[in-house]
C-alpha atoms as a PDB file:
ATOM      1  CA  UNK A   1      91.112 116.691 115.203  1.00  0.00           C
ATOM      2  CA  UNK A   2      91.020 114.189 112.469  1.00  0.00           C
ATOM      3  CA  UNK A   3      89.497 111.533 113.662  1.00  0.00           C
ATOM      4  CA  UNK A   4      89.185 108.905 111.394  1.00  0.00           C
ATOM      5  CA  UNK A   5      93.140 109.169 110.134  1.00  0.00           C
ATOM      6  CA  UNK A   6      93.695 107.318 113.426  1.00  0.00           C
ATOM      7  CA  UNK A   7      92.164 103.976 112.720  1.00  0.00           C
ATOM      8  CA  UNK A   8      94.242 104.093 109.666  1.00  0.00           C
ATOM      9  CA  UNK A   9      97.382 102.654 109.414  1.00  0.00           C
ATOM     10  CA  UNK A  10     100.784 105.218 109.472  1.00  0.00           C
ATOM     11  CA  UNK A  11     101.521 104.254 105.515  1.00  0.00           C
ATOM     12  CA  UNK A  12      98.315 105.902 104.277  1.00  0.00           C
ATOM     13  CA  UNK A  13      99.031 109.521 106.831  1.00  0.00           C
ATOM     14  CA  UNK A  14     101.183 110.912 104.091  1.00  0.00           C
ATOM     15  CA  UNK A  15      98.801 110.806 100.981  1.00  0.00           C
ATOM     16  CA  UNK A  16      96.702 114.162 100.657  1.00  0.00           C
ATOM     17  CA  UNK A  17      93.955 112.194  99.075  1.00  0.00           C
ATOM     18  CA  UNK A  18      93.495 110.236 102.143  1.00  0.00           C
ATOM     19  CA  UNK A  19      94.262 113.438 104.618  1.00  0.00           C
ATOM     20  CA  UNK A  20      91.588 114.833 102.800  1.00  0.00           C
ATOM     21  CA  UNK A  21      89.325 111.924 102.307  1.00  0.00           C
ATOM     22  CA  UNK A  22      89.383 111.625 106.413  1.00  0.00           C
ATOM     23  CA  UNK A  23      88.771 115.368 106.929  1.00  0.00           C
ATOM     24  CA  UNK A  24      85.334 114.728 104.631  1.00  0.00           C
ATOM     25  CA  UNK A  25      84.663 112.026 106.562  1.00  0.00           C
ATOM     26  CA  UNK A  26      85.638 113.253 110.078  1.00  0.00           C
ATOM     27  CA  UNK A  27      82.452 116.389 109.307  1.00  0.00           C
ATOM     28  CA  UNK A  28      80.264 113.553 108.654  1.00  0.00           C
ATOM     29  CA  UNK A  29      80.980 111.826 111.563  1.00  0.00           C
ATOM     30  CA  UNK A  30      80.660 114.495 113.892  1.00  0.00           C
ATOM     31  CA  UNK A  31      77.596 115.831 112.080  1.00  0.00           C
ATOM     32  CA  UNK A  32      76.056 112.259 112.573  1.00  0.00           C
ATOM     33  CA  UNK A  33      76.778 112.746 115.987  1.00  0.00           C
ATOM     34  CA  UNK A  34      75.215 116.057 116.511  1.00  0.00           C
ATOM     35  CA  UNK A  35      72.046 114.348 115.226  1.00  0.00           C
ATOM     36  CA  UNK A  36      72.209 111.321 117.432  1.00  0.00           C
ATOM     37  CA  UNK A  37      72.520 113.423 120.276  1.00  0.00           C
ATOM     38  CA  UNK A  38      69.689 115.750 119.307  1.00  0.00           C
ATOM     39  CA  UNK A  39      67.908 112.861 118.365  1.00  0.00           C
ATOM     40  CA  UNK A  40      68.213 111.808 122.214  1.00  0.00           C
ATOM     41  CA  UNK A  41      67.672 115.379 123.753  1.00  0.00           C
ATOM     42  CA  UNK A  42      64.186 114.939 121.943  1.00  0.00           C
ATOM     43  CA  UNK A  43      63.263 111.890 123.619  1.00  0.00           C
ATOM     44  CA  UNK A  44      62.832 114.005 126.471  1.00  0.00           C
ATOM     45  CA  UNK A  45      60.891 116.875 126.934  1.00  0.00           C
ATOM     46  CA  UNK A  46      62.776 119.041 129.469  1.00  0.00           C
ATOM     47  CA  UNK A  47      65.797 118.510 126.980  1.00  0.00           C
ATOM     48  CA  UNK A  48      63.453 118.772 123.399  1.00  0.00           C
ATOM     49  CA  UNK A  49      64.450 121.292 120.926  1.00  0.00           C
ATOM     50  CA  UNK A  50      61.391 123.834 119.096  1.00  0.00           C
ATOM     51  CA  UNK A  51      60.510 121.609 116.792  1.00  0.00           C
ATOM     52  CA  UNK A  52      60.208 118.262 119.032  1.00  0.00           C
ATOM     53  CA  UNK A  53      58.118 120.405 121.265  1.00  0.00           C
ATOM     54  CA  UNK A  54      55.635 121.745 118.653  1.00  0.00           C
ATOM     55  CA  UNK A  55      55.366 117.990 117.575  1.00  0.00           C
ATOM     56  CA  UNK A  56      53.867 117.425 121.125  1.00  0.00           C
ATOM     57  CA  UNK A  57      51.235 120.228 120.879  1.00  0.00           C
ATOM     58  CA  UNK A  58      50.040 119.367 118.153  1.00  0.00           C
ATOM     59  CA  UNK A  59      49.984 115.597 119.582  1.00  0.00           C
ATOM     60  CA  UNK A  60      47.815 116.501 122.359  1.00  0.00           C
ATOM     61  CA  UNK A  61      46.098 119.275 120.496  1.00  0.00           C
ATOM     62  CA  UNK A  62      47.493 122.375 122.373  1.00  0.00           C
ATOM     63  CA  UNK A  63      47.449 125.792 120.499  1.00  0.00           C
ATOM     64  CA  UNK A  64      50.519 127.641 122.199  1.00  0.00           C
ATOM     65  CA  UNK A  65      50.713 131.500 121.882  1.00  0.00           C
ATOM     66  CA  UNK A  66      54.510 131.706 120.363  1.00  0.00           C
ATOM     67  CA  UNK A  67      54.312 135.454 121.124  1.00  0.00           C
ATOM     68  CA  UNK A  68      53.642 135.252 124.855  1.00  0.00           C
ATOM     69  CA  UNK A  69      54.928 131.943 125.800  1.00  0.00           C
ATOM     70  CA  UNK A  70      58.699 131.346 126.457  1.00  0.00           C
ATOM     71  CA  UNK A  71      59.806 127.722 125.379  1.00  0.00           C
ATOM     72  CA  UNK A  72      60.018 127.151 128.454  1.00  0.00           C
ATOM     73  CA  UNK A  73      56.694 127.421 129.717  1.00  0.00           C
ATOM     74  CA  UNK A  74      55.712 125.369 126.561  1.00  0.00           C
ATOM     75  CA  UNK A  75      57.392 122.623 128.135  1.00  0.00           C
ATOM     76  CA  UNK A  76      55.702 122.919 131.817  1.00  0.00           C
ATOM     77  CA  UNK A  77      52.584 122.540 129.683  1.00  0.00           C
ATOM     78  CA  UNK A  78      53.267 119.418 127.973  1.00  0.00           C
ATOM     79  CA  UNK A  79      55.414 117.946 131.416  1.00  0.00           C
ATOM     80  CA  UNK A  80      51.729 118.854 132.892  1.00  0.00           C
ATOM     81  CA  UNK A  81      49.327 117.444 130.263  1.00  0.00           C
ATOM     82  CA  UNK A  82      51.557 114.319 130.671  1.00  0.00           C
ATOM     83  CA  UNK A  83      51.293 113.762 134.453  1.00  0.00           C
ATOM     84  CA  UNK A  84      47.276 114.626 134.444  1.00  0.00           C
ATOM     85  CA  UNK A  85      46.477 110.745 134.292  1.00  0.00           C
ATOM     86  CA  UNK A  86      44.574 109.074 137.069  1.00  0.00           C
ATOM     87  CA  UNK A  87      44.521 108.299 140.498  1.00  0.00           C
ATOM     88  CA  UNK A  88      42.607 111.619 141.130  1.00  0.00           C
ATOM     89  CA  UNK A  89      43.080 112.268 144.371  1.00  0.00           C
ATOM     90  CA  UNK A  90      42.963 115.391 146.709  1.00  0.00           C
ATOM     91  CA  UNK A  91      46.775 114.845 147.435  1.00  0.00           C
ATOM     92  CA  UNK A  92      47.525 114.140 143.632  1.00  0.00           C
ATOM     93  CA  UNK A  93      45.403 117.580 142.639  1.00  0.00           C
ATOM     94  CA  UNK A  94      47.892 119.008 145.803  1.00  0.00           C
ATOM     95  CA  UNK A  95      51.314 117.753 144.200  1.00  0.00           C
ATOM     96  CA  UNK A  96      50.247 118.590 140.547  1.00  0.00           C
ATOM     97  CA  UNK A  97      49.459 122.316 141.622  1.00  0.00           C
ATOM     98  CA  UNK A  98      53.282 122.631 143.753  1.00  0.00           C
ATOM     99  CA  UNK A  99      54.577 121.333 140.785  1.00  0.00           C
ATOM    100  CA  UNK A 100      53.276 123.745 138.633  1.00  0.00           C
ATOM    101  CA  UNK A 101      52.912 126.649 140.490  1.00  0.00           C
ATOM    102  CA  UNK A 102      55.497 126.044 143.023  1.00  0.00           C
ATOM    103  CA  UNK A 103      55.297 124.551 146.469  1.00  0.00           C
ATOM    104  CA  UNK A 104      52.563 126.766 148.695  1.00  0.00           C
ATOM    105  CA  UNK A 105      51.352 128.585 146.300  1.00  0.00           C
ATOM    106  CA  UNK A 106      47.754 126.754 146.028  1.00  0.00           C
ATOM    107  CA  UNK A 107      45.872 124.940 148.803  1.00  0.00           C
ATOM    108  CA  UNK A 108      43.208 122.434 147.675  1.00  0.00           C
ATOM    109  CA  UNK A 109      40.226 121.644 150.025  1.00  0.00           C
ATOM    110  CA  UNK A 110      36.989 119.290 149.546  1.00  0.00           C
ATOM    111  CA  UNK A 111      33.593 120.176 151.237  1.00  0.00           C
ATOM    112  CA  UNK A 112      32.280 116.601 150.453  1.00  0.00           C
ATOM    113  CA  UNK A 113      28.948 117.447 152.442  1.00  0.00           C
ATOM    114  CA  UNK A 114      28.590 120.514 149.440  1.00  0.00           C
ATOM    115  CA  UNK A 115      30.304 118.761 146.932  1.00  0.00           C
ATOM    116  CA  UNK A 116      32.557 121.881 146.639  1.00  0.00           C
ATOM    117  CA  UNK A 117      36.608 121.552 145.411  1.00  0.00           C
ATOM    118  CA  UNK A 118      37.843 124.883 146.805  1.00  0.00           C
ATOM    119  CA  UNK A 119      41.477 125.842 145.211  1.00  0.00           C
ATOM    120  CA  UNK A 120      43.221 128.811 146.728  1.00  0.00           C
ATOM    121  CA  UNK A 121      46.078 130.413 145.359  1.00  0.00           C
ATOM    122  CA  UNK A 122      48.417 133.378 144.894  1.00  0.00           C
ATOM    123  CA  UNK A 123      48.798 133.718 141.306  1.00  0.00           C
ATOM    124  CA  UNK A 124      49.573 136.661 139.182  1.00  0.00           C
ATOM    125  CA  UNK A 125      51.044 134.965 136.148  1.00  0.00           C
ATOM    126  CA  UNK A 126      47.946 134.521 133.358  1.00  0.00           C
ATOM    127  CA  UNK A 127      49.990 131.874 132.025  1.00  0.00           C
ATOM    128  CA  UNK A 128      50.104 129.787 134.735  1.00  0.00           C
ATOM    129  CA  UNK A 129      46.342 130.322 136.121  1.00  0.00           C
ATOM    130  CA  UNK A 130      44.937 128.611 132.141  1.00  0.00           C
ATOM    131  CA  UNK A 131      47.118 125.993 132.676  1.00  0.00           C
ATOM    132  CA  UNK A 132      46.569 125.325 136.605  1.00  0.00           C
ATOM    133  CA  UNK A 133      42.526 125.502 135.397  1.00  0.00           C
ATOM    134  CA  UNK A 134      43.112 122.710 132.843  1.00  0.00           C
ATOM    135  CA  UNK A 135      44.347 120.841 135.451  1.00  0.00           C
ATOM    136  CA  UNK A 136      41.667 121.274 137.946  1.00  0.00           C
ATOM    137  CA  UNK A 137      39.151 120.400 135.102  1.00  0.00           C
ATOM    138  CA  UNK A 138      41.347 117.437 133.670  1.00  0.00           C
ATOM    139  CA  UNK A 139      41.414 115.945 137.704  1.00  0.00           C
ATOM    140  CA  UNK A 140      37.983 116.468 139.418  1.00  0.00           C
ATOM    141  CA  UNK A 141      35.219 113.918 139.577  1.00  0.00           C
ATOM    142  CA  UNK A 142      32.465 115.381 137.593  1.00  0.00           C
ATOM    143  CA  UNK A 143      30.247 115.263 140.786  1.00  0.00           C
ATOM    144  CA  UNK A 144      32.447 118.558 142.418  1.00  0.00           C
ATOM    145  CA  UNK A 145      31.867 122.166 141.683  1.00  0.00           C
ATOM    146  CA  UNK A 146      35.055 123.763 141.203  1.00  0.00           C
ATOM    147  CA  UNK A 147      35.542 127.226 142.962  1.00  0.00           C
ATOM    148  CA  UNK A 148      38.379 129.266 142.862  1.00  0.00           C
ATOM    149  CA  UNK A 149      39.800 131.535 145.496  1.00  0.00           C
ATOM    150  CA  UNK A 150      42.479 134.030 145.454  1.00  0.00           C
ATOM    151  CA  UNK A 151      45.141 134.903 148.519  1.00  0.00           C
ATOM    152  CA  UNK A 152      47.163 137.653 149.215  1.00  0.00           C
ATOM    153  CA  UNK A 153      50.643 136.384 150.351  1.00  0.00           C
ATOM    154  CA  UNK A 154      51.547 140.178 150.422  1.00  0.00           C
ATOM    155  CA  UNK A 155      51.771 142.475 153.291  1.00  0.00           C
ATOM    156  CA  UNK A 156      50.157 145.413 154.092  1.00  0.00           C
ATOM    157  CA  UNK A 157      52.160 147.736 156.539  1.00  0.00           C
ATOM    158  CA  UNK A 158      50.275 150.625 158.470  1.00  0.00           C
ATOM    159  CA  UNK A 159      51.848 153.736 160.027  1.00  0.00           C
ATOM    160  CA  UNK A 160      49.991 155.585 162.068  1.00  0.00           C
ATOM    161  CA  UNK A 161      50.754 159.318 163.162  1.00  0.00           C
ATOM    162  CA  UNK A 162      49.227 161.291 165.447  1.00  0.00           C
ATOM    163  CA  UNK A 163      49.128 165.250 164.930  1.00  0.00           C
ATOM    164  CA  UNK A 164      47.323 168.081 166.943  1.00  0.00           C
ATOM    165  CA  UNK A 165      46.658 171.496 165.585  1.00  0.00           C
ATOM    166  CA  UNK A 166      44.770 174.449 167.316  1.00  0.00           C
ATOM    167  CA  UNK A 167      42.332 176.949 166.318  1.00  0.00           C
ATOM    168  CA  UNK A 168      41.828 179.785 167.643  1.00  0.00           C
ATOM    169  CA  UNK A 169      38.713 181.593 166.816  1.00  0.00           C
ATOM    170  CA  UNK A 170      38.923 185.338 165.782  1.00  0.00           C
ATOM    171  CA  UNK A 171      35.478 186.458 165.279  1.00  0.00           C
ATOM    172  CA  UNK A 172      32.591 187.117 167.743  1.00  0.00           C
ATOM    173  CA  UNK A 173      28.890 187.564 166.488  1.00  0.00           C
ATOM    174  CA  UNK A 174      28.423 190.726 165.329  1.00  0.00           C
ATOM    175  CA  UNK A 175      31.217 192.071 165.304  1.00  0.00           C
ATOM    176  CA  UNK A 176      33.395 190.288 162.968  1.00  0.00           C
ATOM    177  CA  UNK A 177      34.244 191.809 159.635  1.00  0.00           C
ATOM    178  CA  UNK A 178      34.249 189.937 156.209  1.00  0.00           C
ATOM    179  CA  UNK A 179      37.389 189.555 154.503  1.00  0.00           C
ATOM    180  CA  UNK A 180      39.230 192.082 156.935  1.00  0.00           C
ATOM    181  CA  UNK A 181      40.000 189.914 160.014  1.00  0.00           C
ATOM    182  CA  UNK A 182      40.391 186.497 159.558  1.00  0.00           C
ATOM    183  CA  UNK A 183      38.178 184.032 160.845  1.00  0.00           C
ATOM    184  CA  UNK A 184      40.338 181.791 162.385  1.00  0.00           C
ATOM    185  CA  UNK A 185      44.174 181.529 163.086  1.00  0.00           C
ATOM    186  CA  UNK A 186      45.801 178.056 163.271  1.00  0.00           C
ATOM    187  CA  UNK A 187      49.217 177.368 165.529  1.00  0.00           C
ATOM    188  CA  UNK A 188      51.804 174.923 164.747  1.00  0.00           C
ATOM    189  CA  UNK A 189      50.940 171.423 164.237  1.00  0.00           C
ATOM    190  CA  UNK A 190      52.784 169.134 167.352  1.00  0.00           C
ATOM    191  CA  UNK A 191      53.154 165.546 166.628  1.00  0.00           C
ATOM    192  CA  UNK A 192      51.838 163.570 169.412  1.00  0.00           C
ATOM    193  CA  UNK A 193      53.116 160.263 168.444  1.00  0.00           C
ATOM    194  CA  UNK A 194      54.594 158.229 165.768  1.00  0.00           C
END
């Protein structure tokens, strides 16, 4: 649609100069527009383009691997590196972790008598674990010695059958021969239970 032919008045909608001096001007406009709006998605990082969100790295000095990392994930870095600012608290460390691992996937516990931060978690992304260890370092108190443990939210399943089998012996001392008679014969195997 020609946008701009609108605001002008009906006399000038049958020159072609002007047709075609709107239809020039029309691109521009939505072309501006395109850029105003892009210009706004970058203000933002969940909306931020590739190049907005390599400005950001390099603002706070992060290296990402282009290769390996989806833009996504790029993203959930910065969002992180942004929301690692104090109060450090045992519940902050708690909501940092669901939000970047995802809720119950890390528990956080303080021995305060050993001065021991103990994080547990189910992780199998290597993504992911770097980052959550940035946080942990960005967030403790110096005073705590980080330790890391590592759960199993997986199940193992057992089955347990029970066979019987019998053996009969066929030799006697002495008078069993080698490689003529065997030494044993076996009967079918009977399941017991299951």
């Amino acid at each position: 649609m020609n946008r701009v032919m609108n605001y002008l008045p009906g006399y000038y909608r049958n020159f072609a100069e002007f047709i075609q001096l709107s239809k020039a001007q029309t691109a521009e406009l939505d072309r501006l527009t395109e850029e105003c709006d892009r210009l706004l998605d970058n203000q933002f990082v969940t909306t931020a383009d590739e190049r907005s969100i390599s400005r950001r790295e390099r603002m706070l000095a992060i290296r990402p691997n282009r290769e390996q990392e989806t833009l996504d994930e790029r993203k959930l870095r910065i969002l992180n590196r942004y929301q690692t600012k104090p109060p450090f608290t045992i519940r902050y460390l708690q909501q940092q972790l669901d939000f970047l691992l995802g809720a119950n996937r890390s528990m956080v516990a303080v021995d305060s008598d050993q001065y021991l931060l103990t994080v547990t978690t189910s992780i199998d992304d290597a993504f992911l674990f770097k980052e959550m260890e940035y946080t942990i370092s960005t967030i403790k108190p110096a005073n705590l010695l980080y330790q890391q443990e590592t759960s199993l939210v997986d199940r193992i399943v057992v089955k347990e059958i029970g066979k019987k089998q019998s053996l009969t012996r066929a030799t006697k001392l002495g008078r069993w021969r080698l490689g003529q008679t065997p030494f044993a014969t076996r009967e079918e195997e009977v399941i017991l239970f299951d």
